[in-house]
N, C-alpha and C. Protein backbone atom coordinates (compact mmCIF):
# COMPACT_ATOMS: atom_id res chain seq x y z
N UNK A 1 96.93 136.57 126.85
CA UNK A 1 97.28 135.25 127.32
C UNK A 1 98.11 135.40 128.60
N UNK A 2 97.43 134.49 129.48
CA UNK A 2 98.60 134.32 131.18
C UNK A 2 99.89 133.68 130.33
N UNK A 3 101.06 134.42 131.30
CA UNK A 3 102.29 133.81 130.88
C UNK A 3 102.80 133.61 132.52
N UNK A 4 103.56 132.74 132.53
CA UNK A 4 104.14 132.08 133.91
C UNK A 4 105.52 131.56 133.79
N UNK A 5 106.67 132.12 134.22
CA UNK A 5 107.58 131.38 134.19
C UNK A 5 107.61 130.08 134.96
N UNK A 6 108.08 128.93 134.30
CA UNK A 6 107.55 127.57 135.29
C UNK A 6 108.73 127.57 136.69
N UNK A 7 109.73 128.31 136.61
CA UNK A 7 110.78 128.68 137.81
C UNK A 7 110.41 129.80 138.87
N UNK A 8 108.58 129.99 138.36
CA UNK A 8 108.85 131.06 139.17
C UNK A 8 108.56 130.71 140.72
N UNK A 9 108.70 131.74 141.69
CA UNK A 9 108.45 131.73 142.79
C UNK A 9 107.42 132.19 143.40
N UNK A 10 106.61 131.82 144.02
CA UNK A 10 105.13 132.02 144.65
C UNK A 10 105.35 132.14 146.29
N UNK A 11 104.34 132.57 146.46
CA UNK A 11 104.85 133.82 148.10
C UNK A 11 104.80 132.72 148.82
N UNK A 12 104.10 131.64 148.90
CA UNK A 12 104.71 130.72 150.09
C UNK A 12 106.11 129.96 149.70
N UNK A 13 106.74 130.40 148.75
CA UNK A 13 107.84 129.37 149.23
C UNK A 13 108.89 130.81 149.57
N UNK A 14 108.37 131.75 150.01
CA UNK A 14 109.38 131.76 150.92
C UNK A 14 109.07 132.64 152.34
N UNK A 15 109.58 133.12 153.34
CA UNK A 15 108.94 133.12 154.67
C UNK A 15 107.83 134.30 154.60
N UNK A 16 106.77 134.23 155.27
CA UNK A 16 106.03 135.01 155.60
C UNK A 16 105.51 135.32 156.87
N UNK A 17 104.96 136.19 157.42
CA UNK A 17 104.38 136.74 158.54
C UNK A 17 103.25 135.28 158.75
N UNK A 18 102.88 135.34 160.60
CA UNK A 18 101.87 134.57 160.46
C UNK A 18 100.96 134.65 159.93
N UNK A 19 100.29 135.35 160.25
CA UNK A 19 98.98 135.92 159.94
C UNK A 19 98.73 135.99 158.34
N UNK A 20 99.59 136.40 157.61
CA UNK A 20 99.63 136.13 156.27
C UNK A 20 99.38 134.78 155.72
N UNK A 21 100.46 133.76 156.14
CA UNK A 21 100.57 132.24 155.99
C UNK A 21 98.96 132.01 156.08
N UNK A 22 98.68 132.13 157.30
CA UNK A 22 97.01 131.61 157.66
C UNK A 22 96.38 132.26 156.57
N UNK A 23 96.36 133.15 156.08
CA UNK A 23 95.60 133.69 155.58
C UNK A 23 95.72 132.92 154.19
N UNK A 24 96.89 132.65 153.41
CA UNK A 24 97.22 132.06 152.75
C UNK A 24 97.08 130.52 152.56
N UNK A 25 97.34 130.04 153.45
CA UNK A 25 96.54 128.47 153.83
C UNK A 25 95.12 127.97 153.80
N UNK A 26 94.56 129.21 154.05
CA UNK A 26 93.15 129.29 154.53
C UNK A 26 92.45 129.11 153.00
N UNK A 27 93.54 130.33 151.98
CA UNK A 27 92.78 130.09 150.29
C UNK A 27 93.23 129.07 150.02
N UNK A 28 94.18 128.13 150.01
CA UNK A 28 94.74 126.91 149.68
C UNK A 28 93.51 126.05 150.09
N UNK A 29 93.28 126.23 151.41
CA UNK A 29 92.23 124.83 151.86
C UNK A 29 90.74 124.94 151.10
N UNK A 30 90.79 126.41 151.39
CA UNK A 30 89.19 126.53 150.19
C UNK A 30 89.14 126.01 149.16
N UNK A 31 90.26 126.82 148.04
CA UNK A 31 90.48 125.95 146.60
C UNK A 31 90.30 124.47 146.93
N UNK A 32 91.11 123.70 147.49
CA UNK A 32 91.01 122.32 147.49
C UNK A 32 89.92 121.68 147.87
N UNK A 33 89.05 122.41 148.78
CA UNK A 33 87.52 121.94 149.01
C UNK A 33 86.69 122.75 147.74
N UNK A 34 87.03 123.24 147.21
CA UNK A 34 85.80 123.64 145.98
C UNK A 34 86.40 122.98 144.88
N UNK A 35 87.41 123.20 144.02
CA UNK A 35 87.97 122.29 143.14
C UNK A 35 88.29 120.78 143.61
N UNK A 36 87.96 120.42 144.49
CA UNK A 36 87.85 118.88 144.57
C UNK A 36 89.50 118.10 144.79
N UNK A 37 90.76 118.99 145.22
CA UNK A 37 91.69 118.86 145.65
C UNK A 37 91.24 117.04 146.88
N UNK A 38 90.46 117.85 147.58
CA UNK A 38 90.87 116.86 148.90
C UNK A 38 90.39 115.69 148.24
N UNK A 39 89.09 115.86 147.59
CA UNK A 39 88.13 114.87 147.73
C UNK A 39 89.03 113.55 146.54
N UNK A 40 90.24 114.14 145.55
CA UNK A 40 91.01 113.56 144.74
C UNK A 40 91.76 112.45 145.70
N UNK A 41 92.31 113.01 146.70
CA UNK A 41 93.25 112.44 147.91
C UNK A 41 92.28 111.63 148.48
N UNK A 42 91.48 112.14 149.03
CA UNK A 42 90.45 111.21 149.94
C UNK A 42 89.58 109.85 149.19
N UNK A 43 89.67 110.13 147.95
CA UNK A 43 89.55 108.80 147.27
C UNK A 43 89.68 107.73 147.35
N UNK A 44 91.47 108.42 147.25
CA UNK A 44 92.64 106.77 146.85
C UNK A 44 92.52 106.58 148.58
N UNK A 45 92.44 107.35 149.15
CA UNK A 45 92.34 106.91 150.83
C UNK A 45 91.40 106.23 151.26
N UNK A 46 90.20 106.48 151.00
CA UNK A 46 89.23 105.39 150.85
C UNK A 46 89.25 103.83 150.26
N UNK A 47 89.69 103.80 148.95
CA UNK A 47 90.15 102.77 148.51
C UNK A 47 91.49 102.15 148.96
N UNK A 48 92.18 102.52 149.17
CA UNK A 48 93.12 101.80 150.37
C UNK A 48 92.35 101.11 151.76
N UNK A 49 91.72 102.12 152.13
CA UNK A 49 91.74 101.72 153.68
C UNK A 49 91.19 100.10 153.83
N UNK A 50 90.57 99.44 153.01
CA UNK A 50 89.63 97.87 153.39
C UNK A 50 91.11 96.82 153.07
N UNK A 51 92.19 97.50 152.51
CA UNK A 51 93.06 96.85 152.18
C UNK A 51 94.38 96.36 153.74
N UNK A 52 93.70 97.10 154.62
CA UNK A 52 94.35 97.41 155.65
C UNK A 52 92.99 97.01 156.67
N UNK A 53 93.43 95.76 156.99
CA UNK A 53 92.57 94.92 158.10
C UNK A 53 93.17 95.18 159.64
N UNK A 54 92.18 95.19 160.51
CA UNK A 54 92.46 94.66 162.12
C UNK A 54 93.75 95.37 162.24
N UNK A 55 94.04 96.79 161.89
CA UNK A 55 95.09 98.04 162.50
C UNK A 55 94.99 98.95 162.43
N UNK A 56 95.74 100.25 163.07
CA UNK A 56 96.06 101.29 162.58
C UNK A 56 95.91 101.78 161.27
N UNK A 57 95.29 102.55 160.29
CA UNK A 57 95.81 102.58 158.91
C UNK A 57 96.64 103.64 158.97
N UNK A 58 97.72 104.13 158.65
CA UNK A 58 98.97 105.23 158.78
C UNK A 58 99.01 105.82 157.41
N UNK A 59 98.91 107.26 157.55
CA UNK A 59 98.87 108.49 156.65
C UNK A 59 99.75 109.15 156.62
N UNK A 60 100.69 109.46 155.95
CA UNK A 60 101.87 110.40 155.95
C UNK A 60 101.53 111.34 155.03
N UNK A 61 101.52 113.09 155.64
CA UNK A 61 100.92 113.89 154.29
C UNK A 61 102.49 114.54 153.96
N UNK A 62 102.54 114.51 153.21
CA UNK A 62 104.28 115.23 153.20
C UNK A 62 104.05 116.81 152.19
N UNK A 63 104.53 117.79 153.12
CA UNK A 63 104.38 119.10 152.77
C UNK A 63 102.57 119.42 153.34
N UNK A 64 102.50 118.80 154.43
CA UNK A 64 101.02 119.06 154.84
C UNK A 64 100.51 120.33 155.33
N UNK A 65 101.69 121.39 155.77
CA UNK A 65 101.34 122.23 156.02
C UNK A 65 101.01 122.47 157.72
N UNK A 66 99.46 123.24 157.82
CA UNK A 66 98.92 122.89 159.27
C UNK A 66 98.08 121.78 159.68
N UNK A 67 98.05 121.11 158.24
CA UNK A 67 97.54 119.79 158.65
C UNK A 67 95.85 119.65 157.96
N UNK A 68 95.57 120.39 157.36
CA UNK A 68 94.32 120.59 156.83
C UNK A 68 93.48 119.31 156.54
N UNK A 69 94.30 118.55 155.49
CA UNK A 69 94.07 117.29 154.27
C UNK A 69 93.87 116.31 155.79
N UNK A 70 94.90 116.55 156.52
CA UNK A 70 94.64 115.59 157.81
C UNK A 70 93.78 115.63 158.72
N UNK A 71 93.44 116.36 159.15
CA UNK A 71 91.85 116.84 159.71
C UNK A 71 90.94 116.05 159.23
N UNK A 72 90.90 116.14 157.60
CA UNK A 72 89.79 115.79 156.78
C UNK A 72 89.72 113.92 156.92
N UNK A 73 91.03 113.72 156.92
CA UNK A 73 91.38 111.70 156.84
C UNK A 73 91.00 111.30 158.18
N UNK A 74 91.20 112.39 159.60
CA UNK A 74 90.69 111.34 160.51
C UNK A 74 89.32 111.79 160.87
N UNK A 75 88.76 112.96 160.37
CA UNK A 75 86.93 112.72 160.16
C UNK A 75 86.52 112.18 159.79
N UNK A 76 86.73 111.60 158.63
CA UNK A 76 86.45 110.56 157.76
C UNK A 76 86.64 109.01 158.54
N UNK A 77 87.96 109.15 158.95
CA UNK A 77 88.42 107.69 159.60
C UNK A 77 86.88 107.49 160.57
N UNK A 78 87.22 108.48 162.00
CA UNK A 78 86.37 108.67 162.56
C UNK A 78 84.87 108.33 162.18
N UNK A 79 84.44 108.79 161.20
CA UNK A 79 82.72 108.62 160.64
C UNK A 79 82.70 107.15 160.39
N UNK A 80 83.74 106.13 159.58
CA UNK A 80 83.81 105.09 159.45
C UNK A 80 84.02 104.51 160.38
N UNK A 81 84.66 104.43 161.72
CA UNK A 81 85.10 103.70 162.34
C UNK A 81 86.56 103.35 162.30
N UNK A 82 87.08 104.19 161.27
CA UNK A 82 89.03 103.30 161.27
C UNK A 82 89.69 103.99 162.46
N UNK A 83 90.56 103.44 162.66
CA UNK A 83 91.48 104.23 163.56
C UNK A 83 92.31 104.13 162.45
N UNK A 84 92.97 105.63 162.84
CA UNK A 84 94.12 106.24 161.68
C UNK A 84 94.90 106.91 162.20
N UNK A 85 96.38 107.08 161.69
CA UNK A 85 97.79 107.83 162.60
C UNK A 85 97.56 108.17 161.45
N UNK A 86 97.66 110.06 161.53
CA UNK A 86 98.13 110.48 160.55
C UNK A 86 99.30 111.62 160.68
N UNK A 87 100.35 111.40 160.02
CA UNK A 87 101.53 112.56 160.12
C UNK A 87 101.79 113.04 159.19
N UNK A 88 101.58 114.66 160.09
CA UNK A 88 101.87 115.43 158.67
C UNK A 88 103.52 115.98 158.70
N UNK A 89 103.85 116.22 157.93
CA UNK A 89 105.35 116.33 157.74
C UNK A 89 105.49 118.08 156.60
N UNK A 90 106.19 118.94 157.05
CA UNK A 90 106.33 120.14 156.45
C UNK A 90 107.44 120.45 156.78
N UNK A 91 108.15 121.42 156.13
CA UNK A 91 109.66 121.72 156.45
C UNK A 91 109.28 123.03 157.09
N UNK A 92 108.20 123.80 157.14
CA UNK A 92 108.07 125.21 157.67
C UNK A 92 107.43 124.85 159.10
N UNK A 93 108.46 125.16 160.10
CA UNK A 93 107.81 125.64 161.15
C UNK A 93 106.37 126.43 161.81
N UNK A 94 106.44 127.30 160.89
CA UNK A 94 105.24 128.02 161.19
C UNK A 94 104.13 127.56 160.59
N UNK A 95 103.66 127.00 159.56
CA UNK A 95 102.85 126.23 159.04
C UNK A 95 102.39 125.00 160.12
N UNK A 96 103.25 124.07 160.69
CA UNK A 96 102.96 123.44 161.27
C UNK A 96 102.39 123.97 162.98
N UNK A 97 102.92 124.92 163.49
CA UNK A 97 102.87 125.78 164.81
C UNK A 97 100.75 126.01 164.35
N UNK A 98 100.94 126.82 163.23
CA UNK A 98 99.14 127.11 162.84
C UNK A 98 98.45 126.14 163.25
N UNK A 99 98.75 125.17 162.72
CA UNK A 99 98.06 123.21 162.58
C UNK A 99 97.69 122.82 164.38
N UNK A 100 98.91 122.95 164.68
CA UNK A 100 99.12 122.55 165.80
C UNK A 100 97.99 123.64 167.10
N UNK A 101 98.25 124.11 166.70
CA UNK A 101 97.26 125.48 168.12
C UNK A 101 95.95 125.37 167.73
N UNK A 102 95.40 124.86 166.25
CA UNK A 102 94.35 125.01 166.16
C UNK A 102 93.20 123.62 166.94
N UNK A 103 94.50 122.66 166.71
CA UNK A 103 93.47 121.53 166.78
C UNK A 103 94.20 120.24 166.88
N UNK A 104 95.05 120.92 167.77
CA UNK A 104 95.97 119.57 169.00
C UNK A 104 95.05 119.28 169.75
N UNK A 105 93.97 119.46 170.70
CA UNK A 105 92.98 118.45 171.60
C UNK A 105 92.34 117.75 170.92
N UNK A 106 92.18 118.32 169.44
CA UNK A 106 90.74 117.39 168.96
C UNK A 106 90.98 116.45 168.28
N UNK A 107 92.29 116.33 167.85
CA UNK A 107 92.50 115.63 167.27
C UNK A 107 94.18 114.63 167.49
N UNK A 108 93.97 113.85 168.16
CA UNK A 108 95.32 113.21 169.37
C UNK A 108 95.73 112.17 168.20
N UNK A 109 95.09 111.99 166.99
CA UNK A 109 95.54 110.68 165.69
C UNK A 109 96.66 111.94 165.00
N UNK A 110 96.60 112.96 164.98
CA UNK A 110 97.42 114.01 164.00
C UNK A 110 98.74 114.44 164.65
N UNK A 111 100.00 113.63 163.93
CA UNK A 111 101.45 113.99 164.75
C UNK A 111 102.24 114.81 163.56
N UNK A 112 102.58 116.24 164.06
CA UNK A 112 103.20 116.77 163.23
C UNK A 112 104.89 116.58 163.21
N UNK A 113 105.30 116.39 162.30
CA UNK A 113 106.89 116.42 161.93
C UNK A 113 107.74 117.62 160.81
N UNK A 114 108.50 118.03 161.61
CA UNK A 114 109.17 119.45 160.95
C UNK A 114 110.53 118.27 160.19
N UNK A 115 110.35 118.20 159.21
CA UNK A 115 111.39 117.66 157.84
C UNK A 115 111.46 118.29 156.37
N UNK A 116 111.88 117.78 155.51
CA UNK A 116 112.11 117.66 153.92
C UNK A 116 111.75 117.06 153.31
N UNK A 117 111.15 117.21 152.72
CA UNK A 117 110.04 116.07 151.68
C UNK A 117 111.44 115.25 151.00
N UNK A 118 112.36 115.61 150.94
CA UNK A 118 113.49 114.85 150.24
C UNK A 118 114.22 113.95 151.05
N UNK A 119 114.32 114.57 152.69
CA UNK A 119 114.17 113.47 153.52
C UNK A 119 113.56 113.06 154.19
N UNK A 120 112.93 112.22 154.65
CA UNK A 120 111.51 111.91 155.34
C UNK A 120 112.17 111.36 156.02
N UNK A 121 111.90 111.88 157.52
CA UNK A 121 112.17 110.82 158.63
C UNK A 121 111.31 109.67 158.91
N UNK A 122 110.46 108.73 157.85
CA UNK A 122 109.61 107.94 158.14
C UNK A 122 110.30 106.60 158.07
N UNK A 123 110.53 105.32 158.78
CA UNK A 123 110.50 104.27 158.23
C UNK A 123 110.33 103.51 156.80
N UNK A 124 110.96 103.13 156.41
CA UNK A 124 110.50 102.12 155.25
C UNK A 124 109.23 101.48 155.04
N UNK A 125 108.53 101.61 154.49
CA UNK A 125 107.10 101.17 154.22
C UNK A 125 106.38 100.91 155.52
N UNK A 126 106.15 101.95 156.23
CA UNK A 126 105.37 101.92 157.32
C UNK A 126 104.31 102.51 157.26
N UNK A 127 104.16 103.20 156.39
CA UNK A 127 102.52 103.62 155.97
C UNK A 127 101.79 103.41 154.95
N UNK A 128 100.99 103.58 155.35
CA UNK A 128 99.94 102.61 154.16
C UNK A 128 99.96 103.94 153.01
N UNK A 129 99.54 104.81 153.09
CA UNK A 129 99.53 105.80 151.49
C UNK A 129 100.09 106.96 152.46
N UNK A 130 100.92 107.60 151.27
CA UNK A 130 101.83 108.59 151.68
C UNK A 130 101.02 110.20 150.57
N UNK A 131 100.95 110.97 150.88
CA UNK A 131 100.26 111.78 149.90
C UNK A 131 100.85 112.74 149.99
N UNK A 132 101.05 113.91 149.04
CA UNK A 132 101.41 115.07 149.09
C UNK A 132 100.68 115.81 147.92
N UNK A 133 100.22 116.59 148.00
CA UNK A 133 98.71 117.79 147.38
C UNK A 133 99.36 119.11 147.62
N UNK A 134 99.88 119.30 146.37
CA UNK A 134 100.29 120.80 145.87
C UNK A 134 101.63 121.43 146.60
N UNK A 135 102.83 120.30 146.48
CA UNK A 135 103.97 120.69 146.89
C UNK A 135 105.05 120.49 146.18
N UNK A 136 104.97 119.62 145.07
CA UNK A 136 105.85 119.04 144.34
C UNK A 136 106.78 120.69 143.35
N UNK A 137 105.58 121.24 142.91
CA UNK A 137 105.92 122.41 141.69
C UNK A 137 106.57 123.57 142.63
N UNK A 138 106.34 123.33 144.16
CA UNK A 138 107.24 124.12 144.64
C UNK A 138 109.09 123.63 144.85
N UNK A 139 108.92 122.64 144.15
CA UNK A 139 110.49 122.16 144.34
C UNK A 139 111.44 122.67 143.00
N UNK A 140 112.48 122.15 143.25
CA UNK A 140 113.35 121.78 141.45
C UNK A 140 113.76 120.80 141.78
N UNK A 141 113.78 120.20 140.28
CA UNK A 141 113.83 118.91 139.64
C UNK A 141 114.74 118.09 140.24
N UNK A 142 115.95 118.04 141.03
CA UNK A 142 116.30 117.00 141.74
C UNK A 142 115.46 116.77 143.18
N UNK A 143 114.91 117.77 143.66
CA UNK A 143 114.07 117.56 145.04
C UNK A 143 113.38 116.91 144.61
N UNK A 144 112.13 117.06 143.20
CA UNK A 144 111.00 116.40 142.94
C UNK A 144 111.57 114.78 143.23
N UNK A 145 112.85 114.92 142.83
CA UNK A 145 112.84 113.18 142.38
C UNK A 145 113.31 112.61 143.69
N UNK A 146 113.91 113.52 144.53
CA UNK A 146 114.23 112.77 145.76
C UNK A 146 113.14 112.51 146.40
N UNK A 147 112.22 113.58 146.31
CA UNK A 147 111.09 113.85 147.20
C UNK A 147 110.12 112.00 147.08
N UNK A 148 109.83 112.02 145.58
CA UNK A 148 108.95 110.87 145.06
C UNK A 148 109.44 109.62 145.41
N UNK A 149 111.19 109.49 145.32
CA UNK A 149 111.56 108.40 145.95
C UNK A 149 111.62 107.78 147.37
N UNK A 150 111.70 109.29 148.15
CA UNK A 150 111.19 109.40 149.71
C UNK A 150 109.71 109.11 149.91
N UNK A 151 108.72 108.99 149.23
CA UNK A 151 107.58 108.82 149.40
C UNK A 151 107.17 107.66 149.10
N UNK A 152 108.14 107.08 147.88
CA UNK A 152 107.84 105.66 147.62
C UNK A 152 108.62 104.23 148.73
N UNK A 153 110.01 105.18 149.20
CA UNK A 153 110.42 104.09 150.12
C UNK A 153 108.87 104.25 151.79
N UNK A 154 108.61 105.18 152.34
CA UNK A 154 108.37 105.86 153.46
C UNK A 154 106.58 104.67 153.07
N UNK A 155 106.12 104.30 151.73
CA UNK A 155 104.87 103.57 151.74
C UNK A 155 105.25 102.34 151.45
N UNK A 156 104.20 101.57 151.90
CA UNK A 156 103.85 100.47 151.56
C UNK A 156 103.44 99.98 150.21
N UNK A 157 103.48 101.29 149.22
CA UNK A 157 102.55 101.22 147.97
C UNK A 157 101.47 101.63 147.56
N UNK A 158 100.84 102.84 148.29
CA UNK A 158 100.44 103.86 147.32
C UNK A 158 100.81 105.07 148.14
N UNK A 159 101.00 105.95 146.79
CA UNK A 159 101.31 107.18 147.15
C UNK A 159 100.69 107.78 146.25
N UNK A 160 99.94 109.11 146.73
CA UNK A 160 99.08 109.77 145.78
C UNK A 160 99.47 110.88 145.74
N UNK A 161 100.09 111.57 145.12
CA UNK A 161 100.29 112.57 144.66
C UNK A 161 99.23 113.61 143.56
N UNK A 162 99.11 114.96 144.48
CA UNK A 162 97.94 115.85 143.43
C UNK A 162 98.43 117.12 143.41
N UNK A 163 99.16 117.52 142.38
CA UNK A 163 99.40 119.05 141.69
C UNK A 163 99.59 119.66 141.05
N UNK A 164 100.40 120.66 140.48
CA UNK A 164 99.53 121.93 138.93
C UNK A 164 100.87 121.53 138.88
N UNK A 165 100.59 122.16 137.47
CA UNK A 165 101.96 122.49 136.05
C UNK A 165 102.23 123.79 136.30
N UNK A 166 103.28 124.27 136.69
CA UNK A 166 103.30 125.79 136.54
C UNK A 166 103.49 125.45 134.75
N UNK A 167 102.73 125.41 133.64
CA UNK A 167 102.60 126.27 132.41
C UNK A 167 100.76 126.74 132.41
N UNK A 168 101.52 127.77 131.33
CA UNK A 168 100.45 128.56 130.48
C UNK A 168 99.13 127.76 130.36
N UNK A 169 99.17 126.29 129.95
CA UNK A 169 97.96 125.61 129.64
C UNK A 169 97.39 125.33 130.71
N UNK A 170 98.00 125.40 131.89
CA UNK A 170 97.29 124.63 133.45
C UNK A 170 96.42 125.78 133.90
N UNK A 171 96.56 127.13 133.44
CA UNK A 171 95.41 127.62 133.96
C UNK A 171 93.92 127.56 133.13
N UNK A 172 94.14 126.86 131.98
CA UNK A 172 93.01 126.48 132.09
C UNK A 172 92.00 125.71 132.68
N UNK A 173 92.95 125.14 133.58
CA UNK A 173 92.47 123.88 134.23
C UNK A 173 91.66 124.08 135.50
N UNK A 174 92.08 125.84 135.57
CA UNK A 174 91.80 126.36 137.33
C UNK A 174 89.78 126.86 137.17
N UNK A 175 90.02 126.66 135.65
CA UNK A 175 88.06 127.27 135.48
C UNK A 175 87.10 126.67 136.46
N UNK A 176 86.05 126.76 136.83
CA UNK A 176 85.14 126.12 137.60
C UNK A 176 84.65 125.29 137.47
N UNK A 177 84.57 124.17 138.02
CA UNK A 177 83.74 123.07 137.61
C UNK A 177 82.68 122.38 136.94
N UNK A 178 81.79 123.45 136.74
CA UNK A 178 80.66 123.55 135.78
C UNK A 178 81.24 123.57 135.16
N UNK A 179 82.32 124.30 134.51
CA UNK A 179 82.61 124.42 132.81
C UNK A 179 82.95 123.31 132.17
N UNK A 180 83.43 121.86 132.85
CA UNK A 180 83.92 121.03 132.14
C UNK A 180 82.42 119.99 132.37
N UNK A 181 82.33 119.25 130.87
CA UNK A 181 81.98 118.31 131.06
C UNK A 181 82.03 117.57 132.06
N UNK A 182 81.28 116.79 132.55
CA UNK A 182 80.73 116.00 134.06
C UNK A 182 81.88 114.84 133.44
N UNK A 183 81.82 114.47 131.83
CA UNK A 183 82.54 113.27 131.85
C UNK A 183 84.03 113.29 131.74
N UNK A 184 84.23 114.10 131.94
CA UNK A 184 85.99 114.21 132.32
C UNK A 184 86.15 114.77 133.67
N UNK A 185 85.47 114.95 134.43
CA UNK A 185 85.75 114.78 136.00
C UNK A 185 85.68 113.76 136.50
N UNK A 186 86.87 113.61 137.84
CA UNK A 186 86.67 112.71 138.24
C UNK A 186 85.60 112.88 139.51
N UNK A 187 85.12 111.25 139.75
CA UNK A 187 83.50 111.24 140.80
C UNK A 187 84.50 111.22 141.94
């Protein structure tokens, strides 16, 4: 049986070489495009967006990293037609520096911000969904709660949040998609 301390520490939370990080980001973004990470986020983003007439729709990814999940919201925007601000917000410098060199021309809707998920330099409900995908279990328990309350003042009302349990039972959860019944996934 996997055993996991739920305190434990995992190599990105704490500094690494670049080249590592990327390398490390790079399996993060895969997982989330094969296990269906983004497509969880890109959902509730979808279903928001008709709720948000004749503007901007505004994305705040908090703990976004180099911006990956954001890439994905203004292709999407883009294919639809929305115009979308999306900011990603990470406390690691170098995470965001990756984001930034890769795909600052192509993308002029993606503004990165170096903060704390516990403090968000965002306005009070100035964005329409605030998301954060696989950052929470890197906190402890008073960040989580600052973090969620920073996410709930920083939206307008939804915030989607998507990430693991560090316990023993969540790796069952990491099996492949085939293995589960079609009717307990979500479409």
């Amino acid at each position: 049986m996997m055993r996991r301390e739920e305190t434990a520490h995992e190599y990105l939370d704490g500094p690494a070489a670049p080249a590592d990080l990327a390398a490390s980001l790079d399996d993060i973004d895969r997982l989330n495009a094969w296990f269906g990470g983004y497509a969880l986020t890109l959902r509730e983003i979808r279903h928001t967006a008709p709720l948000v007439p004749g503007r901007s729709f505004v994305v705040v990814d908090v703990g976004g990293g180099r911006g990956d999940l954001a890439v994905r919201v203004a292709r999407w925007a883009r294919r639809v037609g929305r115009r979308a601000f999306i900011v990603v917000v990470d406390r690691d410098a170098t995470s965001l520096g990756l984001g930034a060199s890769a795909c600052a021309a192509a993308y002029g809707e993606i503004v990165r911000v170096r903060a704390d998920a516990s403090a968000l330099p965002i306005r009070a409900a100035s964005a329409d969904v605030v998301t954060s995908s696989l950052v929470l279990h890197h906190l402890g328990p008073d960040s989580v709660v600052a973090s969620l309350a920073e996410m709930a003042a920083a939206s307008r009302g939804v915030v989607v949040v998507n990430d693991l349990l560090r316990a023993w039972w969540s790796w069952t959860l990491g099996w492949p998609r085939d293995f589960w019944p079609p009717s307990l996934l979500a479409s």
